[in-house]
N, C-alpha and C. Protein backbone atom coordinates (compact mmCIF):
# COMPACT_ATOMS: atom_id res chain seq x y z
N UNK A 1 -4.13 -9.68 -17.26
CA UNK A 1 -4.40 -9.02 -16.00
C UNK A 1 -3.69 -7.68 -15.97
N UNK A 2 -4.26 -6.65 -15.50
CA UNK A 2 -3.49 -5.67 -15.54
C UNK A 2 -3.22 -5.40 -14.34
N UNK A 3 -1.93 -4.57 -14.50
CA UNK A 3 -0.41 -4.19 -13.13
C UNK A 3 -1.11 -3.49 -12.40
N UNK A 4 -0.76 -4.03 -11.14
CA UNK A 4 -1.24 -2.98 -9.85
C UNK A 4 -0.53 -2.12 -9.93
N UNK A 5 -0.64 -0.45 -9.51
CA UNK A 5 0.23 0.33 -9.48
C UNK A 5 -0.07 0.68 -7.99
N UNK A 6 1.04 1.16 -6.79
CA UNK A 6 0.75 0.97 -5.98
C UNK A 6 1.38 2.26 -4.97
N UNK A 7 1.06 3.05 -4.37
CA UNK A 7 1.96 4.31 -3.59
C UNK A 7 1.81 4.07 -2.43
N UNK A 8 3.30 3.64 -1.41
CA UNK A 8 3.47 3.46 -0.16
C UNK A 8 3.39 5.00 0.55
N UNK A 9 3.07 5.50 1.37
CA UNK A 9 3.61 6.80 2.14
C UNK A 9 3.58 6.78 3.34
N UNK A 10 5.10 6.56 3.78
CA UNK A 10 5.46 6.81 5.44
C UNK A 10 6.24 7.67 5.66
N UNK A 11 6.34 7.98 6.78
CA UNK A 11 7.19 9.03 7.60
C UNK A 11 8.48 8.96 7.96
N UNK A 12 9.28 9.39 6.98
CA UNK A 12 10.88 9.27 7.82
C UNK A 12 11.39 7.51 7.90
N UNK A 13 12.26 7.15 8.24
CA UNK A 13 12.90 5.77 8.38
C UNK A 13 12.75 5.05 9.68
N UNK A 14 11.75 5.58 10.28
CA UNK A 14 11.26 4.91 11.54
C UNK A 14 11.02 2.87 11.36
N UNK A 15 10.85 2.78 12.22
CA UNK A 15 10.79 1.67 12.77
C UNK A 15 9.51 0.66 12.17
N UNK A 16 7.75 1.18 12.39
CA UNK A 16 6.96 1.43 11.60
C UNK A 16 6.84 1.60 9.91
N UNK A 17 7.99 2.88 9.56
CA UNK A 17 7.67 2.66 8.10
C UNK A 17 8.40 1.63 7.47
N UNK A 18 9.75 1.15 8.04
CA UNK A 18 10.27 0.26 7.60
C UNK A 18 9.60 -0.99 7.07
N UNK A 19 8.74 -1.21 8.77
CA UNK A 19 7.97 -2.48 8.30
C UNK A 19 6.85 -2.20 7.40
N UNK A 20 6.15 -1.40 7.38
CA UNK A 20 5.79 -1.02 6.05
C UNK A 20 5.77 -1.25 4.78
N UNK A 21 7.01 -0.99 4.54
CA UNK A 21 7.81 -0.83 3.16
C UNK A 21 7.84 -2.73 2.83
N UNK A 22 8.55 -3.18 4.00
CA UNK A 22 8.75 -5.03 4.21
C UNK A 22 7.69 -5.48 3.86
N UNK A 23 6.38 -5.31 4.36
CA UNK A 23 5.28 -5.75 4.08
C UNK A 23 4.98 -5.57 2.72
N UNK A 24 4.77 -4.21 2.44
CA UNK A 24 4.08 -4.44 1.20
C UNK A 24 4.93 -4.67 -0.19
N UNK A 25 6.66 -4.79 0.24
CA UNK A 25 7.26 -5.60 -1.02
C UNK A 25 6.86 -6.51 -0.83
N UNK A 26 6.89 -7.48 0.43
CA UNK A 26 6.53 -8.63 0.67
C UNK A 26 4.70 -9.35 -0.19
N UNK A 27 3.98 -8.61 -0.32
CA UNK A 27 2.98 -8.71 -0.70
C UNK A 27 3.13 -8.48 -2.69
N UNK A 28 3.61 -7.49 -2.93
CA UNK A 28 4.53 -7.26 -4.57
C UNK A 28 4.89 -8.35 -4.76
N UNK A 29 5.81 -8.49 -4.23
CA UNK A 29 6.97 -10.32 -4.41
C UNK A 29 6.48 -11.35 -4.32
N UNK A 30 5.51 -11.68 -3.40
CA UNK A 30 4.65 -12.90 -3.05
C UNK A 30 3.38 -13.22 -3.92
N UNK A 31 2.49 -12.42 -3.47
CA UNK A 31 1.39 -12.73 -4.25
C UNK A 31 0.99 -11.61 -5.97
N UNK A 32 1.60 -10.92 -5.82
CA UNK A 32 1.38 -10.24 -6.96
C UNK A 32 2.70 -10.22 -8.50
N UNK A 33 3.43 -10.69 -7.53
CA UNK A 33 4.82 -11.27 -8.35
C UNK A 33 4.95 -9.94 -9.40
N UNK A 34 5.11 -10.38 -10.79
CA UNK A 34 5.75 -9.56 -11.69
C UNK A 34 3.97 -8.10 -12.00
N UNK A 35 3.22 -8.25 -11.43
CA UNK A 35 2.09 -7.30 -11.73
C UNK A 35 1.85 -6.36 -10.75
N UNK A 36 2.69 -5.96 -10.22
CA UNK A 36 2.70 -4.48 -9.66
C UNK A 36 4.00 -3.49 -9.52
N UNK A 37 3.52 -2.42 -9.84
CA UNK A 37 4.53 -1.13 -9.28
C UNK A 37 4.10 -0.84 -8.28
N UNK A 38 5.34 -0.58 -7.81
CA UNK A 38 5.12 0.12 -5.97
C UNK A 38 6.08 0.98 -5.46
N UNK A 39 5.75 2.23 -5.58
CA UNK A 39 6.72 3.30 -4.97
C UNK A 39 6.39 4.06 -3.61
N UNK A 40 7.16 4.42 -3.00
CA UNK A 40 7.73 4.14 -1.90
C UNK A 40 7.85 6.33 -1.96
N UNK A 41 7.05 6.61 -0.67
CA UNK A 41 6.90 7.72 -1.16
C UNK A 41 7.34 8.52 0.47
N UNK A 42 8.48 8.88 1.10
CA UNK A 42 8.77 9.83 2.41
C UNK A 42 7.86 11.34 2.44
N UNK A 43 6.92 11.22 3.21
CA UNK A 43 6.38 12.68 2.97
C UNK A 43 7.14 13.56 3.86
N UNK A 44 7.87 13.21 4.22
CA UNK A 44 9.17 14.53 5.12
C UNK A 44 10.62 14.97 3.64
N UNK A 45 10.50 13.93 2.72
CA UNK A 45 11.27 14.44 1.79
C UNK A 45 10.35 14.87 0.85
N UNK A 46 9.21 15.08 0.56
CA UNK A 46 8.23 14.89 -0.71
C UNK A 46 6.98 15.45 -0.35
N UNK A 47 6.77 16.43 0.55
CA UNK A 47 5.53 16.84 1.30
C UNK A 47 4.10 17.21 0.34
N UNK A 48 5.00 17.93 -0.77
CA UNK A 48 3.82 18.29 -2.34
C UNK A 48 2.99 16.87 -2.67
N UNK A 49 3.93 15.65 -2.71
CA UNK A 49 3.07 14.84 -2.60
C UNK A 49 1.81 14.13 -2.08
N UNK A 50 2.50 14.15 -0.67
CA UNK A 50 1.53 14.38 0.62
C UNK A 50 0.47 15.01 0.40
N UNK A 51 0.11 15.94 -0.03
CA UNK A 51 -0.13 17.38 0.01
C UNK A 51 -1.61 16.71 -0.92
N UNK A 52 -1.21 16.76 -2.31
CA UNK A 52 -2.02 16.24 -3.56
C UNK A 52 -2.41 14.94 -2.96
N UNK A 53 -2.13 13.93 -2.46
CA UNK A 53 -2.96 13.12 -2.29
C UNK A 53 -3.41 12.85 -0.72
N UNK A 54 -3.91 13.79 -0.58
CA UNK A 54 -4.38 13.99 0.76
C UNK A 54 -3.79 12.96 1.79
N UNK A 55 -3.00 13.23 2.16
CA UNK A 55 -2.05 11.88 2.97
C UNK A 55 -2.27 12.29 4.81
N UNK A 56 -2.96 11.93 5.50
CA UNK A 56 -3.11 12.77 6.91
C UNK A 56 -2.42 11.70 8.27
N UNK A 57 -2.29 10.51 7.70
CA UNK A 57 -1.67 9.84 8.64
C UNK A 57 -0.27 8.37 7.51
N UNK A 58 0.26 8.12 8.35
CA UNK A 58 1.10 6.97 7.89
C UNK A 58 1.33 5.82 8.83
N UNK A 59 1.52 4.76 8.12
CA UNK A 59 2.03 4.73 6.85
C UNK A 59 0.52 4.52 5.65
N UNK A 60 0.61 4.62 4.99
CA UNK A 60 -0.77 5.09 3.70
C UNK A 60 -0.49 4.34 2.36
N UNK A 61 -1.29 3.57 2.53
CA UNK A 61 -0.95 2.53 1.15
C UNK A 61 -2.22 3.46 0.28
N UNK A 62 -1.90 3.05 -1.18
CA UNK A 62 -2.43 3.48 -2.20
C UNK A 62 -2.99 2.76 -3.30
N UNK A 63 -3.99 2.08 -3.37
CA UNK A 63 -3.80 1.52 -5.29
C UNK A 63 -4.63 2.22 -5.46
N UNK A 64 -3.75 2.96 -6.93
CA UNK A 64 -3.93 3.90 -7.92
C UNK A 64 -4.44 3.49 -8.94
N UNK A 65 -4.05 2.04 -9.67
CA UNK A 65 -5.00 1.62 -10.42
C UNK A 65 -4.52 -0.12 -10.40
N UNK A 66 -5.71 -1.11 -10.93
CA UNK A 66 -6.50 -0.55 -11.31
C UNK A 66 -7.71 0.06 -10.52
N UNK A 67 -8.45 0.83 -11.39
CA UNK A 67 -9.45 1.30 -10.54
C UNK A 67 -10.58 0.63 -9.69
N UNK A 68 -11.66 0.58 -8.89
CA UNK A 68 -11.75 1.84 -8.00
C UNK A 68 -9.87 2.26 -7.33
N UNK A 69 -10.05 3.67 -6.96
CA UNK A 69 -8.90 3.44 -6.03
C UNK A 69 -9.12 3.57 -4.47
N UNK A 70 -8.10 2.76 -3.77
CA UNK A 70 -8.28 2.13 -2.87
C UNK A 70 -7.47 2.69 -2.08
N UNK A 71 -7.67 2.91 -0.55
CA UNK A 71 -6.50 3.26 0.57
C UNK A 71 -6.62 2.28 1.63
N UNK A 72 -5.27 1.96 2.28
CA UNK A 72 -5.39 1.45 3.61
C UNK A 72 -4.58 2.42 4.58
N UNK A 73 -4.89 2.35 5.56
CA UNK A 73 -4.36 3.65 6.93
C UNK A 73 -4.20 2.77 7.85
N UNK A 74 -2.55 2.68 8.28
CA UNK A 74 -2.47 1.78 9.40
C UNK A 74 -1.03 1.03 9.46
N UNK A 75 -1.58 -0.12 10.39
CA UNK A 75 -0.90 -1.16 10.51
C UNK A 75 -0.76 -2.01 9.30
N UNK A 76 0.43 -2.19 8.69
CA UNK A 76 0.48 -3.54 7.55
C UNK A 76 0.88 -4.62 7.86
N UNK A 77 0.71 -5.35 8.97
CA UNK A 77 0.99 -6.07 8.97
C UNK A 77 0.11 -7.31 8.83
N UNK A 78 -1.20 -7.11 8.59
CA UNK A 78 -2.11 -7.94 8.28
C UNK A 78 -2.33 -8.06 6.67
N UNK A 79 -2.12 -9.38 5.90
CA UNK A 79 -1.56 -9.19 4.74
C UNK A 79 -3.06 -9.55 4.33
N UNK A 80 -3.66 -9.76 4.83
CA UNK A 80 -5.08 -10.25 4.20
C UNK A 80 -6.10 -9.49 4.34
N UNK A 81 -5.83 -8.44 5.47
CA UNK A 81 -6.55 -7.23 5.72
C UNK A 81 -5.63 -6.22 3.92
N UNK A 82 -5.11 -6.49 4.23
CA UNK A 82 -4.68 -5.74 2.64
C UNK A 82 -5.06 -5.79 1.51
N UNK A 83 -5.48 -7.29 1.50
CA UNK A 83 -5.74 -7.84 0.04
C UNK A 83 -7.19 -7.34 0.21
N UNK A 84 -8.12 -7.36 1.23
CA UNK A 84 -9.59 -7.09 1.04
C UNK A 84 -9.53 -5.85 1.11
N UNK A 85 -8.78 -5.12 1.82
CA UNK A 85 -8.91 -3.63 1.86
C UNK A 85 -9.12 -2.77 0.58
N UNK A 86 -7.87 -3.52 -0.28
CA UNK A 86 -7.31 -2.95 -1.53
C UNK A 86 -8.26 -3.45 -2.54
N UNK A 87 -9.20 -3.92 -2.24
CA UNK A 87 -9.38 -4.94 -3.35
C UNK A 87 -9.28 -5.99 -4.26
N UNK A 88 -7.92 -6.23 -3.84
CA UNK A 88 -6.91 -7.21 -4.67
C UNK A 88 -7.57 -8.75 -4.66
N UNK A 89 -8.70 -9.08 -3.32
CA UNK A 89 -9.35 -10.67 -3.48
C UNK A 89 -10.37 -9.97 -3.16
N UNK A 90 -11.66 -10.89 -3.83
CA UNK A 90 -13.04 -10.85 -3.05
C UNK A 90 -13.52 -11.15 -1.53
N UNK A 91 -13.96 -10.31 -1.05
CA UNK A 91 -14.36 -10.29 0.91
C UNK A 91 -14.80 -11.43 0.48
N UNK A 92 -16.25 -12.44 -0.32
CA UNK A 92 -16.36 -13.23 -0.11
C UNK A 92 -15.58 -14.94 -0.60
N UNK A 93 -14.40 -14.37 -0.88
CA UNK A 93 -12.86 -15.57 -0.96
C UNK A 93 -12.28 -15.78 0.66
N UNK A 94 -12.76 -14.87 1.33
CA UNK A 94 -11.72 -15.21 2.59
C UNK A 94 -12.26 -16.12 3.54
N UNK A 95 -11.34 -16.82 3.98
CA UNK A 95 -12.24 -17.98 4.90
C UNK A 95 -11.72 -17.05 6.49
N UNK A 96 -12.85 -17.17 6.87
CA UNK A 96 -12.51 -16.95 8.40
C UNK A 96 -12.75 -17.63 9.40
């Protein structure tokens, strides 16, 4: 299987990006265990970044690969809205 690679981008140490950051280690650690990188990207320290990957709101998840690549914009706290967002399970795996 190949490693998710993964770019968090929030704003400053707010309250929001924190949980953020919680979530989607939480999602690294849990279900993806040893197959992903995930960096963790402040666009108030790192704006060039921002910049290149068109970043217009936060917090801004990223998978970079594998490919397609994928964004979520928002709230993370829905861990299953993540996994379909990102691609990571098939829409038709989820029971609703």
């Amino acid at each position: 299987m190949d490693k998710f690679v993964l770019r968090l981008f929030v704003a400053g140490a707010t309250a929001r990006s924190r949980q953020a950051v919680l979530r989607v280690r939480q999602l690294c650690d849990g279900e993806l265990k040893d197959n992903c990188t995930l960096t963790v990207i402040d666009i108030y320290q790192q704006p060039s970044l921002a910049r290149a990957n068109q970043i217009v709101a936060t917090p801004t998840l990223i998978k970079v690969f594998p490919r397609p690549v994928r964004r979520f914009i928002g709230n993370m706290a829905n861990l299953t809205g993540l996994f379909v967002e990102l691609d990571l399970i098939a829409k038709d795996k989820i029971a609703v």
